[in-house]
N, C-alpha and C. Protein backbone atom coordinates (compact mmCIF):
# COMPACT_ATOMS: atom_id res chain seq x y z
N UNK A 1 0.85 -1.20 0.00
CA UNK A 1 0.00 0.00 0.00
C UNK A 1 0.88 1.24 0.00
N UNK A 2 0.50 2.28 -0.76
CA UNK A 2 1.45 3.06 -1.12
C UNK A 2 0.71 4.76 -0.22
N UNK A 3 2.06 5.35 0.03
CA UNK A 3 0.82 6.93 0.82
C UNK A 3 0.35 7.59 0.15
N UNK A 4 -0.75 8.04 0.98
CA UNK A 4 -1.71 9.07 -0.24
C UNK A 4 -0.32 10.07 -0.67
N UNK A 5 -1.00 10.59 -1.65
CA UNK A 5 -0.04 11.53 -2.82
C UNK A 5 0.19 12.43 -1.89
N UNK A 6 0.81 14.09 -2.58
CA UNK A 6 1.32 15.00 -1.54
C UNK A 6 -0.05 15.87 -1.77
N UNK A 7 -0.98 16.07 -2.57
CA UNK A 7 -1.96 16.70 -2.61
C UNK A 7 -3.16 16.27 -1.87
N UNK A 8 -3.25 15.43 -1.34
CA UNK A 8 -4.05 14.49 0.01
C UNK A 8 -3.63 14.94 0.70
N UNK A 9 -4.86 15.68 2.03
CA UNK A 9 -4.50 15.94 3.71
C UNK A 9 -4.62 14.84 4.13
N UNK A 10 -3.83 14.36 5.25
CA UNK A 10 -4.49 12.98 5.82
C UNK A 10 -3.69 13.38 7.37
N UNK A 11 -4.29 12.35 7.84
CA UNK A 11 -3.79 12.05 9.57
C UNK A 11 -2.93 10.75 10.07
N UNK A 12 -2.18 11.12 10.39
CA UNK A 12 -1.07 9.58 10.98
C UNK A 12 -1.60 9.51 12.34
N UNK A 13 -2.56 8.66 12.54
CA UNK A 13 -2.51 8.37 13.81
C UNK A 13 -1.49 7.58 14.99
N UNK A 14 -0.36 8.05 16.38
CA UNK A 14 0.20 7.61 16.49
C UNK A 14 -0.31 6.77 17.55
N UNK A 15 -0.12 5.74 17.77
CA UNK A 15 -1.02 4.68 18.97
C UNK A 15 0.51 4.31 19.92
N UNK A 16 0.06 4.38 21.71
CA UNK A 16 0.99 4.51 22.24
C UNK A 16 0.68 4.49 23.15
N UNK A 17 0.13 2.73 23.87
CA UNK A 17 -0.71 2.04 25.24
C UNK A 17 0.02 3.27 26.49
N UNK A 18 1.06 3.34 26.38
CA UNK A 18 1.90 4.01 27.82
C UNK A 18 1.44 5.12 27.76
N UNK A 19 0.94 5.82 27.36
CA UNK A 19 -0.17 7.32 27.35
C UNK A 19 -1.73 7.83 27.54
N UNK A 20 -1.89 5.81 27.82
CA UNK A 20 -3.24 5.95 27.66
C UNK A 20 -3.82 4.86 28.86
N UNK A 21 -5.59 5.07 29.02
CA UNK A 21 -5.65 3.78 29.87
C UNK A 21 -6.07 2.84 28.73
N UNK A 22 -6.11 2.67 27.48
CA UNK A 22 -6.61 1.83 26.46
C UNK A 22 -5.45 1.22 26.10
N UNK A 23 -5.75 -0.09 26.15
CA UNK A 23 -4.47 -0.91 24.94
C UNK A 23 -4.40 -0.17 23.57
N UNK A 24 -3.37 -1.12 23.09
CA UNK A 24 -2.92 -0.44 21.60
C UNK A 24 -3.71 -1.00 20.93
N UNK A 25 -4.31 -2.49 20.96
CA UNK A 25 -5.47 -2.98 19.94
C UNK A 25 -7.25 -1.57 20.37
N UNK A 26 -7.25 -1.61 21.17
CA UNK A 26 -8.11 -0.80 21.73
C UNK A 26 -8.33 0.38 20.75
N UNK A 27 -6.78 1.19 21.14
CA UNK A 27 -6.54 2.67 20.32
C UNK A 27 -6.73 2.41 19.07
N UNK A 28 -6.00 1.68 18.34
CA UNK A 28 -6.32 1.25 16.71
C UNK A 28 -8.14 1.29 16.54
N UNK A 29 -8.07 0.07 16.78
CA UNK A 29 -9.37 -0.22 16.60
C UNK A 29 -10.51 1.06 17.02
N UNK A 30 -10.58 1.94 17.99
CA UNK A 30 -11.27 2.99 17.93
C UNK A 30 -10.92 4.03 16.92
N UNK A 31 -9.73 4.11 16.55
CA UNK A 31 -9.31 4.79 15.37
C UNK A 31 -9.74 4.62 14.44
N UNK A 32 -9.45 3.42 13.96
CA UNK A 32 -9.63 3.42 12.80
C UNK A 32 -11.29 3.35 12.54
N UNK A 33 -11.93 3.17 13.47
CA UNK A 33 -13.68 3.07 13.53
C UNK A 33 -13.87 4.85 13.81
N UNK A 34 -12.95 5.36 14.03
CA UNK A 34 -13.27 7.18 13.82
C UNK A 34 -12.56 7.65 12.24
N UNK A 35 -12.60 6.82 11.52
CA UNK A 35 -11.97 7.22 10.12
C UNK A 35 -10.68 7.31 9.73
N UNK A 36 -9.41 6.75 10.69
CA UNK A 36 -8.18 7.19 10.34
C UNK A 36 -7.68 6.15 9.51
N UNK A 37 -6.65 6.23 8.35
CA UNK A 37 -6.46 5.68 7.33
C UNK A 37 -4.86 5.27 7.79
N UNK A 38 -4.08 5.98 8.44
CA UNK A 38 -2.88 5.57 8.60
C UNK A 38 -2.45 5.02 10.40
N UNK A 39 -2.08 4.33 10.76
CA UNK A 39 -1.61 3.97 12.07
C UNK A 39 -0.51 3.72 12.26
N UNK A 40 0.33 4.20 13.37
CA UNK A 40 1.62 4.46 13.64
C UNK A 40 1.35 3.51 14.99
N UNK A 41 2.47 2.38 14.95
CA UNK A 41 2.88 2.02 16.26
C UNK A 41 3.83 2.04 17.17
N UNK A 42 3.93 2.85 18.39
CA UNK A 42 4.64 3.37 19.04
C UNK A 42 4.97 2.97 20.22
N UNK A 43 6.08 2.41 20.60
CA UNK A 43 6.30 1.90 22.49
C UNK A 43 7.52 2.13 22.35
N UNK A 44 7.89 3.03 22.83
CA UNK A 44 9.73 2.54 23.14
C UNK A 44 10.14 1.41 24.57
N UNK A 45 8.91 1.47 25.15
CA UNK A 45 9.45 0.34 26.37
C UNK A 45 8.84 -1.57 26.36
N UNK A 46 8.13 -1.31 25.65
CA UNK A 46 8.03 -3.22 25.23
C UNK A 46 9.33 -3.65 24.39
N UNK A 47 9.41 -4.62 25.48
CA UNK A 47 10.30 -5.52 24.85
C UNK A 47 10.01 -5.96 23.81
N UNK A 48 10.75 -6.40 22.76
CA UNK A 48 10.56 -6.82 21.31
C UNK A 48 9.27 -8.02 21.13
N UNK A 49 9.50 -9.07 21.90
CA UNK A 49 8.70 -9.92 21.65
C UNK A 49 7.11 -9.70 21.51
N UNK A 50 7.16 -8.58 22.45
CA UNK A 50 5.59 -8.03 23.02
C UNK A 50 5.14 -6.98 21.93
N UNK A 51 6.24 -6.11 21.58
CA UNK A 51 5.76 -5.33 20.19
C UNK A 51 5.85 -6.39 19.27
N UNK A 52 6.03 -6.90 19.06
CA UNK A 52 5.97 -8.05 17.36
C UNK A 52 4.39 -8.59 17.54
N UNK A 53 4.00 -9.34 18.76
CA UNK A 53 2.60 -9.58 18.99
C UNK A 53 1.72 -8.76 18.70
N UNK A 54 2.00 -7.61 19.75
CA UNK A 54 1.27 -6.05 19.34
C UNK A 54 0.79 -6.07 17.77
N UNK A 55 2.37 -5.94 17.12
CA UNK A 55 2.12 -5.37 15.90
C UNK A 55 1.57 -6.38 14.94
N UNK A 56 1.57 -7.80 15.10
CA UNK A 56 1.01 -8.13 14.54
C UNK A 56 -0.52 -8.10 14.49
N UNK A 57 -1.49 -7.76 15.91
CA UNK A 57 -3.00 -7.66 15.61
C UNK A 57 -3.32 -6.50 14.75
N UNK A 58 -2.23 -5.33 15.16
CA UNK A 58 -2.88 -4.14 14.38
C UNK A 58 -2.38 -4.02 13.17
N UNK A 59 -1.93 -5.34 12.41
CA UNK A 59 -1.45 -5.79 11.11
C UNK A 59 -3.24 -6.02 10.16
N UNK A 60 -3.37 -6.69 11.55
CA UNK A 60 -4.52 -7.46 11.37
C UNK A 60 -5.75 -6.44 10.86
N UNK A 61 -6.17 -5.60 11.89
CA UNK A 61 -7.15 -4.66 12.20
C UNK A 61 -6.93 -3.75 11.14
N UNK A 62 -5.42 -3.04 10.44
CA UNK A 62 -5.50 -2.18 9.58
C UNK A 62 -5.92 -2.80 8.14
N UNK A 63 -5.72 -4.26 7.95
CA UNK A 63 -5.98 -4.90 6.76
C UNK A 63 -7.32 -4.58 6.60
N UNK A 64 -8.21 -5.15 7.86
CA UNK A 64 -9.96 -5.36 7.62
C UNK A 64 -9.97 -3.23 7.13
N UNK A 65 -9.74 -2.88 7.92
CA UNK A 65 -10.09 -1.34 7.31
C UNK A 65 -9.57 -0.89 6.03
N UNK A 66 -8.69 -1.59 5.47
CA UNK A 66 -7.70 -1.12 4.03
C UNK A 66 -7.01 0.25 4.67
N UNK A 67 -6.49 0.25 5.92
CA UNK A 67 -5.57 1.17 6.33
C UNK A 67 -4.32 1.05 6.43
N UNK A 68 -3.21 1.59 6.29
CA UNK A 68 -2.39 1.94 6.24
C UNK A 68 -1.18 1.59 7.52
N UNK A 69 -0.72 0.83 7.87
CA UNK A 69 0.48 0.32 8.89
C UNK A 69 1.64 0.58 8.99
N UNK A 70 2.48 1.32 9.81
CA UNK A 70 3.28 1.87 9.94
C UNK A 70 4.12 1.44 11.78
N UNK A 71 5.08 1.54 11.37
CA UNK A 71 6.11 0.74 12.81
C UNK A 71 6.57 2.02 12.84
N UNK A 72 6.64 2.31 14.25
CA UNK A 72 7.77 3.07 14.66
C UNK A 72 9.08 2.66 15.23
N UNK A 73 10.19 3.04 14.07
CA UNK A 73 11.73 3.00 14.63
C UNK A 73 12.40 1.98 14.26
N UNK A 74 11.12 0.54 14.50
CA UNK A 74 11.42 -0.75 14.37
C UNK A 74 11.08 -1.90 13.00
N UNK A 75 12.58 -1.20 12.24
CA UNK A 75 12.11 -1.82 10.43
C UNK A 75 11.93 -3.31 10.58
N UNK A 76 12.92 -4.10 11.90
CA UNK A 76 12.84 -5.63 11.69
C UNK A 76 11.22 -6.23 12.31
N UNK A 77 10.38 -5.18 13.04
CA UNK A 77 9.58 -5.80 13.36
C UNK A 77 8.10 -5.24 12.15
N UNK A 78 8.37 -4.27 11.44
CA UNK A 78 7.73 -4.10 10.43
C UNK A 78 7.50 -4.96 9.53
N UNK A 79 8.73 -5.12 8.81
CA UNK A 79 9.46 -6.08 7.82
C UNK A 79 8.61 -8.12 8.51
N UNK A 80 8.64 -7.67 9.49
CA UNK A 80 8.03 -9.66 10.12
C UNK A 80 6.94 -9.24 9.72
N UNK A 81 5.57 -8.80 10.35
CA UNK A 81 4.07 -8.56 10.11
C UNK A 81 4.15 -8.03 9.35
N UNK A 82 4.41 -7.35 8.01
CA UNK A 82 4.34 -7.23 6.72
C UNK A 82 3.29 -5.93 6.59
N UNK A 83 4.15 -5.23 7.37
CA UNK A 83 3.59 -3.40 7.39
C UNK A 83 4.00 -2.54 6.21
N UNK A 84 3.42 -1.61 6.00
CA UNK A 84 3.45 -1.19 5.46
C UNK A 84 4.53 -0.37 5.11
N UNK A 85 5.18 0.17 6.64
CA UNK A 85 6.58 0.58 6.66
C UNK A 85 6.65 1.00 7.82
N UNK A 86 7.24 2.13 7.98
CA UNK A 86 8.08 2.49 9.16
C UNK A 86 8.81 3.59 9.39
N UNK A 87 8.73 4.43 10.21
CA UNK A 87 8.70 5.56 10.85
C UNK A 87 10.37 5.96 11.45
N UNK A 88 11.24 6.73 11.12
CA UNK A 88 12.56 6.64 11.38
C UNK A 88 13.06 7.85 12.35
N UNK A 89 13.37 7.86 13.33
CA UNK A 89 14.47 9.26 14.03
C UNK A 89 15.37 9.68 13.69
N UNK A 90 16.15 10.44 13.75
CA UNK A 90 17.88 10.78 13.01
C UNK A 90 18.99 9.90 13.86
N UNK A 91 18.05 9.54 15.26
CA UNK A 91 19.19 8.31 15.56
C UNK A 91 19.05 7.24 15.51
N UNK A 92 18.35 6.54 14.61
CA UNK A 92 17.87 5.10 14.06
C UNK A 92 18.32 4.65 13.41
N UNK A 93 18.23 3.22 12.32
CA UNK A 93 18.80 3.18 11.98
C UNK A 93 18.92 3.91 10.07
N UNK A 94 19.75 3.76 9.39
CA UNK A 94 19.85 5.32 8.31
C UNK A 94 18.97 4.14 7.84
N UNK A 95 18.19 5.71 6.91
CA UNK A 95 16.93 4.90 5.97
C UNK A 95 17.75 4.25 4.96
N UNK A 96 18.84 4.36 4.25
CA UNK A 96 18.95 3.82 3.24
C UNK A 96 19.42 2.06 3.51
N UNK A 97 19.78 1.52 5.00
CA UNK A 97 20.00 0.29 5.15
C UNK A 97 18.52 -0.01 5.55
N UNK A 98 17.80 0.70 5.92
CA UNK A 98 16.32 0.32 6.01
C UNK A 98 15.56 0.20 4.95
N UNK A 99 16.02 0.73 4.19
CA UNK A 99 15.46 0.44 2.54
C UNK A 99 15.84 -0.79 2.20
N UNK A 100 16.52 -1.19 2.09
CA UNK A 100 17.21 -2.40 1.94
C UNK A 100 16.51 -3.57 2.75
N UNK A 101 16.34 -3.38 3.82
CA UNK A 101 15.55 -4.10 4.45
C UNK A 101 14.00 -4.14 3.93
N UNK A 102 13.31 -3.74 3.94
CA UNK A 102 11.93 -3.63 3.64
C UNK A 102 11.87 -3.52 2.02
N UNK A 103 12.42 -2.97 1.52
CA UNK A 103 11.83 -2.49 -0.39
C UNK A 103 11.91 -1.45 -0.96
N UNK A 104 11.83 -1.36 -2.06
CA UNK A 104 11.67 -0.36 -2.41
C UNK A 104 9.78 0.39 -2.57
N UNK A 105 9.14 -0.30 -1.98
CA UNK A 105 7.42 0.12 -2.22
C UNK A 105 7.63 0.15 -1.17
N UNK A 106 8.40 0.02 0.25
CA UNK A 106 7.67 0.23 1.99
C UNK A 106 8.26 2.24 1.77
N UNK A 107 6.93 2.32 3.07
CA UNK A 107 6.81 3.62 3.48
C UNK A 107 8.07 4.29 4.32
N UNK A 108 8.44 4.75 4.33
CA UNK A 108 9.44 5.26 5.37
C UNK A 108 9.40 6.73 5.64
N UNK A 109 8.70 7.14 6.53
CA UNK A 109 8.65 8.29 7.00
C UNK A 109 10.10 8.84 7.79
N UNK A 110 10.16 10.29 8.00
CA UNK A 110 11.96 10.53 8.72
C UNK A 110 11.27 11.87 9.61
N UNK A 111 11.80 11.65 10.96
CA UNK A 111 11.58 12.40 12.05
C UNK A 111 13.07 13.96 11.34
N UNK A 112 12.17 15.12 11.33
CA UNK A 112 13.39 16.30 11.04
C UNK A 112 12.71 17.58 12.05
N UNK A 113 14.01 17.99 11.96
CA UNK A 113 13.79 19.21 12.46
C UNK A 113 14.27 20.61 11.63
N UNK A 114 14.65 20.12 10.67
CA UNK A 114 15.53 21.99 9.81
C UNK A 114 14.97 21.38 8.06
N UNK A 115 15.62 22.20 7.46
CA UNK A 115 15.85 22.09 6.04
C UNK A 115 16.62 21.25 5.51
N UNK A 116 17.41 21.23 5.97
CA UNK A 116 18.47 20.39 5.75
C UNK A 116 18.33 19.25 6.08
N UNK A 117 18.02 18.98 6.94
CA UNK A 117 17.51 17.52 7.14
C UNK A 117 16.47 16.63 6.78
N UNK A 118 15.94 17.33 5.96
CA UNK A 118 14.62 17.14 5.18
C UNK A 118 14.92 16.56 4.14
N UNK A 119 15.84 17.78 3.54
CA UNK A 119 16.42 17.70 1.92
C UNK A 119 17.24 16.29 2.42
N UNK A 120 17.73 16.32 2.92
CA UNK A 120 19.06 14.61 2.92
C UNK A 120 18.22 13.37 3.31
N UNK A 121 16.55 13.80 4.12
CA UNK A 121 15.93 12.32 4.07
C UNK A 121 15.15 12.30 2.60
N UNK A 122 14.93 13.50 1.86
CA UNK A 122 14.26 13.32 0.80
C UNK A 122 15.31 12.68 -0.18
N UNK A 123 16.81 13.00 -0.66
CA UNK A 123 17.35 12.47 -0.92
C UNK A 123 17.93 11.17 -1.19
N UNK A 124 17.64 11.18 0.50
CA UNK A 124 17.84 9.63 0.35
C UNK A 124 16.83 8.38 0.23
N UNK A 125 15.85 8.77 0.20
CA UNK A 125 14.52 8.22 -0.51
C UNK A 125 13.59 8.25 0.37
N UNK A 126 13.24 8.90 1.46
CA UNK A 126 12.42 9.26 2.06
C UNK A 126 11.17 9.48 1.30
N UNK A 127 9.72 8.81 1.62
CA UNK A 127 8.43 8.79 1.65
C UNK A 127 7.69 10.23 2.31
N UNK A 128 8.12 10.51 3.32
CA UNK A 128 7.33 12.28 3.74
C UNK A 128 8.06 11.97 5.26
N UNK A 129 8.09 13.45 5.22
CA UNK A 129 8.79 14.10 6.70
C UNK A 129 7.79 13.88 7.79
N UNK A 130 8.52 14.16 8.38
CA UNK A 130 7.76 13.83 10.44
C UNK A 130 8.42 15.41 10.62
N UNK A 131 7.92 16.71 10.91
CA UNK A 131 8.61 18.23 11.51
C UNK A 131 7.56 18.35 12.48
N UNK A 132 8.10 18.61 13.61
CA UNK A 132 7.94 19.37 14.99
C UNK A 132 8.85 19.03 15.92
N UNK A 133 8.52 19.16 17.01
CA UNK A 133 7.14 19.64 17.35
C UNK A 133 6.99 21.05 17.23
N UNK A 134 5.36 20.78 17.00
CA UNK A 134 4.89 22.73 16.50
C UNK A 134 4.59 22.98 17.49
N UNK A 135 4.02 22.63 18.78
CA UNK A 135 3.19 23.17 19.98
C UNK A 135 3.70 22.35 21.19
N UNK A 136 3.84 23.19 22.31
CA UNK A 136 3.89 21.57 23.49
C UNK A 136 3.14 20.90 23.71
N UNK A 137 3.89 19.48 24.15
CA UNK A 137 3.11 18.38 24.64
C UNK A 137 4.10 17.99 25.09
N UNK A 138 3.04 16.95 26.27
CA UNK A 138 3.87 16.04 26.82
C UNK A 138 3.61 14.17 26.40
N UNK A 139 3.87 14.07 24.88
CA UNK A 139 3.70 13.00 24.36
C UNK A 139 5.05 12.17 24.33
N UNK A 140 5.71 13.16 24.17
CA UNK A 140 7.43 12.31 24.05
C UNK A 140 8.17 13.49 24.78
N UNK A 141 9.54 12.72 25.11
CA UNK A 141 10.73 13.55 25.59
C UNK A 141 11.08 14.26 24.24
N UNK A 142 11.15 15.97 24.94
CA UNK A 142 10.98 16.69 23.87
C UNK A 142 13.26 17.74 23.88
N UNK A 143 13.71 16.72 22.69
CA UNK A 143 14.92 16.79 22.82
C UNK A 143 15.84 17.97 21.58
N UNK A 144 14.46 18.99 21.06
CA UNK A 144 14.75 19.96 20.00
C UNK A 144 13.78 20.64 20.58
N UNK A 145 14.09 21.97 20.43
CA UNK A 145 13.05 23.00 20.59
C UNK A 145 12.17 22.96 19.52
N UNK A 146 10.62 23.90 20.17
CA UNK A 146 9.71 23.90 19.54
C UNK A 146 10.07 24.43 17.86
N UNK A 147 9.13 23.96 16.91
CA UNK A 147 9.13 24.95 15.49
C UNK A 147 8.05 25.58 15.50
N UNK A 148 8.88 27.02 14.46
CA UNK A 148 7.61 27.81 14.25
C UNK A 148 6.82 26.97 12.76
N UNK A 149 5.95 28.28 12.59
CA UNK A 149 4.54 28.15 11.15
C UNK A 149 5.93 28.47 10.30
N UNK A 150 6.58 29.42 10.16
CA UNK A 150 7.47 29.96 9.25
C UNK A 150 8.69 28.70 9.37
N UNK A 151 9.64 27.91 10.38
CA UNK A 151 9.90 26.95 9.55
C UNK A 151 9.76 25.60 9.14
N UNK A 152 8.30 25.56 9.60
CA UNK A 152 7.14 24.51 8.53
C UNK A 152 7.18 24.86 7.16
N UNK A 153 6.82 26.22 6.98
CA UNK A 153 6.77 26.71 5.84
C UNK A 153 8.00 26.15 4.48
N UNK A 154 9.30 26.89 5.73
CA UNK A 154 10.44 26.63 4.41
C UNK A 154 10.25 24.93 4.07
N UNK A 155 10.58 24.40 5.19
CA UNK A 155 10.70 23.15 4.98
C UNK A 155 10.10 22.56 4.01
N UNK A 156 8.66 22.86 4.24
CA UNK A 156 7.48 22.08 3.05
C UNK A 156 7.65 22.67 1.55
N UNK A 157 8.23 24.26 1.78
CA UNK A 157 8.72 24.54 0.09
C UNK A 157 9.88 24.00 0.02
N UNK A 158 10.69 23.49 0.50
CA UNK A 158 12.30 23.10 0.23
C UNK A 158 11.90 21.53 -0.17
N UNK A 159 10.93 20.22 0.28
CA UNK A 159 10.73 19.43 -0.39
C UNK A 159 9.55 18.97 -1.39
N UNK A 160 10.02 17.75 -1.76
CA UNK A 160 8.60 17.48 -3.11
C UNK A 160 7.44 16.57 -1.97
N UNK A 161 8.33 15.71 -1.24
CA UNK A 161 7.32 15.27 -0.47
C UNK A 161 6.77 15.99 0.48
N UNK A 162 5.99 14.55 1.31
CA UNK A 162 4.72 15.35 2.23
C UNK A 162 5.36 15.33 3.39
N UNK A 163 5.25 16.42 3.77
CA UNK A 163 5.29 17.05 5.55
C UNK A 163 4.23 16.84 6.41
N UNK A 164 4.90 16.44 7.09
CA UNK A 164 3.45 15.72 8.21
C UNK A 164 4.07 16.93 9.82
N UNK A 165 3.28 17.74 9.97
CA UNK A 165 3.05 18.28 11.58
C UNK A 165 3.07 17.62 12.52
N UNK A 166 3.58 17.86 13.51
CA UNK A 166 3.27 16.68 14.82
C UNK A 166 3.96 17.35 16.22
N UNK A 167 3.13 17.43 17.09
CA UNK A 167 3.95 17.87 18.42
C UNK A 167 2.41 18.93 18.81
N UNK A 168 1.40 18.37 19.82
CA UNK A 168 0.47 19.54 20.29
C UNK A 168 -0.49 19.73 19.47
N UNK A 169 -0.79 18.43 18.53
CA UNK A 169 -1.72 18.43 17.66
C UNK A 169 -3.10 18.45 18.07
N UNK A 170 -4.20 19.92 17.89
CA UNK A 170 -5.43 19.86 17.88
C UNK A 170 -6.13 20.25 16.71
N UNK A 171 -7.66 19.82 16.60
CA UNK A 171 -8.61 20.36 15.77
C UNK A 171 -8.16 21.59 15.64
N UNK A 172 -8.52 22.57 16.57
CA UNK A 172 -8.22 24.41 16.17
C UNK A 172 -7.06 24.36 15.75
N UNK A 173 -5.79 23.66 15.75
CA UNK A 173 -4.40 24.24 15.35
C UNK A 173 -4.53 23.77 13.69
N UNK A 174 -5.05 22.63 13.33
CA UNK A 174 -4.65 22.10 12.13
C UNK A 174 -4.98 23.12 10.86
N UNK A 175 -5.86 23.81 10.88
CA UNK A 175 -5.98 25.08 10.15
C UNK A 175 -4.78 25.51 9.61
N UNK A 176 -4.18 26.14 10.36
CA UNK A 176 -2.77 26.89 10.76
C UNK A 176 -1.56 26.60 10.05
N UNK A 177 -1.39 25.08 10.42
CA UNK A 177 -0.63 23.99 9.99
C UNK A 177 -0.73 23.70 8.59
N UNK A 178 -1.90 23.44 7.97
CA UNK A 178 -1.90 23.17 6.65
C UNK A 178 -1.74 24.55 5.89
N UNK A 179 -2.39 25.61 6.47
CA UNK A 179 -2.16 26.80 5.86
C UNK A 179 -0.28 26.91 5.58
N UNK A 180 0.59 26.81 6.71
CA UNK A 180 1.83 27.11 6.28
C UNK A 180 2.51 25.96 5.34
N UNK A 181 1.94 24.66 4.98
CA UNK A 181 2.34 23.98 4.42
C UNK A 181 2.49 22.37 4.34
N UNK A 182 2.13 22.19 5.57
CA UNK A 182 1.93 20.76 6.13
C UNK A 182 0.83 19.87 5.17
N UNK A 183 1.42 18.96 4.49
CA UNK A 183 0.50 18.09 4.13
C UNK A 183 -1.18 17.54 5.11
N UNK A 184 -0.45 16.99 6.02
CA UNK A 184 -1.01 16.70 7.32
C UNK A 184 -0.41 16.27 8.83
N UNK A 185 -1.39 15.95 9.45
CA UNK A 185 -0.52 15.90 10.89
C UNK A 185 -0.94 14.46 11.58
N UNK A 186 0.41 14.29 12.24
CA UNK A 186 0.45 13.44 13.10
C UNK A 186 -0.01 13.74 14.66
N UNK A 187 -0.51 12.59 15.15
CA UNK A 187 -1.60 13.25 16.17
C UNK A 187 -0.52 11.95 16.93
N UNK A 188 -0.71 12.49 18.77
CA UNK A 188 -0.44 11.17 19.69
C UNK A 188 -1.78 11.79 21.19
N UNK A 189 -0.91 12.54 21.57
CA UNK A 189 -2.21 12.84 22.77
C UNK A 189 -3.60 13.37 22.92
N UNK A 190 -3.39 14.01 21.53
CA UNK A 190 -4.83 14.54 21.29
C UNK A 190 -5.62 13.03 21.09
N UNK A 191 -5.38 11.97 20.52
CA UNK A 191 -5.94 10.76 20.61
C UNK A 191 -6.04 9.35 21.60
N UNK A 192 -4.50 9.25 22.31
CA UNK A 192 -4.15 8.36 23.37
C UNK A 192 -4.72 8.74 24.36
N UNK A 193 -4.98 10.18 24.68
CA UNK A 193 -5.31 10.36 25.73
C UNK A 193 -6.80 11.06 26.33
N UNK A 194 -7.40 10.97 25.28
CA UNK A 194 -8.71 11.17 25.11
C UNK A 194 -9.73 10.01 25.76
N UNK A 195 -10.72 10.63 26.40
CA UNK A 195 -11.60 9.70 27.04
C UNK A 195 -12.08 9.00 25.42
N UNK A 196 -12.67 9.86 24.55
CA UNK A 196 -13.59 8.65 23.55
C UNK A 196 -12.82 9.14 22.39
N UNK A 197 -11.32 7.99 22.03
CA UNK A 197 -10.39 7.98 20.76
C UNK A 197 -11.15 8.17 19.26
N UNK A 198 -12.20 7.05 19.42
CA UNK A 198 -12.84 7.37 18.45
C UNK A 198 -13.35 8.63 17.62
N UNK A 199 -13.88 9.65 19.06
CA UNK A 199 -14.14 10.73 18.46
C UNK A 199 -12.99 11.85 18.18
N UNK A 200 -12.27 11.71 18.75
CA UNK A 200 -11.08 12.59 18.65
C UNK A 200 -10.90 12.34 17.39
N UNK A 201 -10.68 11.29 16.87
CA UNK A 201 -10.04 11.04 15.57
C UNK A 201 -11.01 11.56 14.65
N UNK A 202 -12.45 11.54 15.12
CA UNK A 202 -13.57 11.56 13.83
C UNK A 202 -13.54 13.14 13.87
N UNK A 203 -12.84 14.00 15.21
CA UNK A 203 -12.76 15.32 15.10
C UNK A 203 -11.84 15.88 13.99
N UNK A 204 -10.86 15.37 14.38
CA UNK A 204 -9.27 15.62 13.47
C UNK A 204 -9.70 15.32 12.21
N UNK A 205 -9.87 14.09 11.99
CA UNK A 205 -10.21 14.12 10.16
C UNK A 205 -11.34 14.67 9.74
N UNK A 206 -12.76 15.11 10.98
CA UNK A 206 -13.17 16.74 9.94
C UNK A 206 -13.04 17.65 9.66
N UNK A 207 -11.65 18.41 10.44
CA UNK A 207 -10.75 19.12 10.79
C UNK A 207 -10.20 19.45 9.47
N UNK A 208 -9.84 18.21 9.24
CA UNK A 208 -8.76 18.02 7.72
C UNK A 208 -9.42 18.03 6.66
N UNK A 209 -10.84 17.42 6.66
CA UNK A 209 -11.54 17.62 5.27
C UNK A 209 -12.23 18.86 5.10
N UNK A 210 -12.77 19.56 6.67
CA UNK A 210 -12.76 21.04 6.24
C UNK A 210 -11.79 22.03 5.37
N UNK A 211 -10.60 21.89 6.13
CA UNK A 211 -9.54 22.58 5.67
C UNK A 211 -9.10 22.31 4.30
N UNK A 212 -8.97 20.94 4.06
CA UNK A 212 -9.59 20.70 2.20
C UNK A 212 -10.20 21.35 1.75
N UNK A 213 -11.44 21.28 2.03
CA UNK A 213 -12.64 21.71 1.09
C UNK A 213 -12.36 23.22 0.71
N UNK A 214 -11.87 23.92 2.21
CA UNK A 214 -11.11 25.32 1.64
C UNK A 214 -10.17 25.52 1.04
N UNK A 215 -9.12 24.54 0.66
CA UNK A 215 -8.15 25.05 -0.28
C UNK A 215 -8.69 24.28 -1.63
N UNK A 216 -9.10 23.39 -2.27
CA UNK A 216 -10.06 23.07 -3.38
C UNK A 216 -10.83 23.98 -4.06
């Protein structure tokens, strides 16, 4: 399964049990029953064996929806349950031995923070950027300062691919976000940590098809 084009808004939903009182089959599964097309799986503290299980139900769950599967960090456990791809940091391992691993059709998204680092994951065959965080949160250890709208902006004119927002993601901000250039955004607490996931998500992606309908 290949990502929507760069002219598609869409939402990466990131799923991430340690943020939430819902399991990760839980979060998916309300997700993707609130409309989200892409799912990101996220733990940095399960041990491998326990994310490979993990990832294999929501292998499962994104198939029945024709959604979109995505690993975070972890290409060898992508590459086993037969995801779609996989989600990279600047201290992971380099996309281009991860390419190698997975294909040339898997997804590989790249965590950036400047221009430059954009241009060298686009280069190196990068699928669409991961830039923020735009806003605080306390979803992850936050180890770069915040970005502004202005360098969302350059960034998204400096590549061909899609820029995905992420860091403090709400309904009212996503406006904002796509206005300076963001394809779309990646969401974690606005959804993990929501009493009803479902709706959060069914918020965010009307969020996004509003904001469509206005630039159309």
């Amino acid at each position: 399964m290949r990502l929507v084009n760069s002219d598609t808004m869409h939402l990466h939903v990131i799923i991430d049990a340690s943020q939430s009182e819902y399991s990760h089959e839980s979060l998916a599964r309300r997700a993707l029953s609130g409309g989200a097309t892409i799912i990101q799986l996220r733990d940095k503290n399960l041990p491998s064996n326990e994310l490979l299980r993990i990832a294999k139900i929501i292998r499962e769950l994104t198939s029945q929806y024709s959604a979109c599967f995505i690993v975070n960090d972890r290409g060898d456990v992508a590459m086993a349950v037969g995801a779609d791809g996989v989600h990279l940091g600047q201290d992971d391992l380099p996309l281009a031995e991860t390419r190698k691993l997975l294909g040339d059709s898997a997804i590989i998204g790249v965590s950036c923070g400047s221009v430059e680092e954009a241009q060298d994951a686009e280069r190196e065959g990068a699928s669409y950027i991961g830039f923020g965080h735009m806003y605080p949160t306390s979803s992850k250890q936050k180890l770069t300062p915040q970005r502004t709208l202005r360098e969302l902006t350059l960034v998204a004119n400096a590549v061909a691919i899609p820029v995905i927002a992420i860091g403090g993601i709400t309904a009212d901000r996503i406006a904002e976000l796509l206005a300076a250039g963001a394809t779309g955004v990646a969401a974690i607490g606005a959804i993990c940590n929501a009493i009803d996931p479902e709706a959060a998500t069914r918020n965010l992606m009307q969020a996004l098809r509003t904001r469509a309908e206005i630039i159309l």
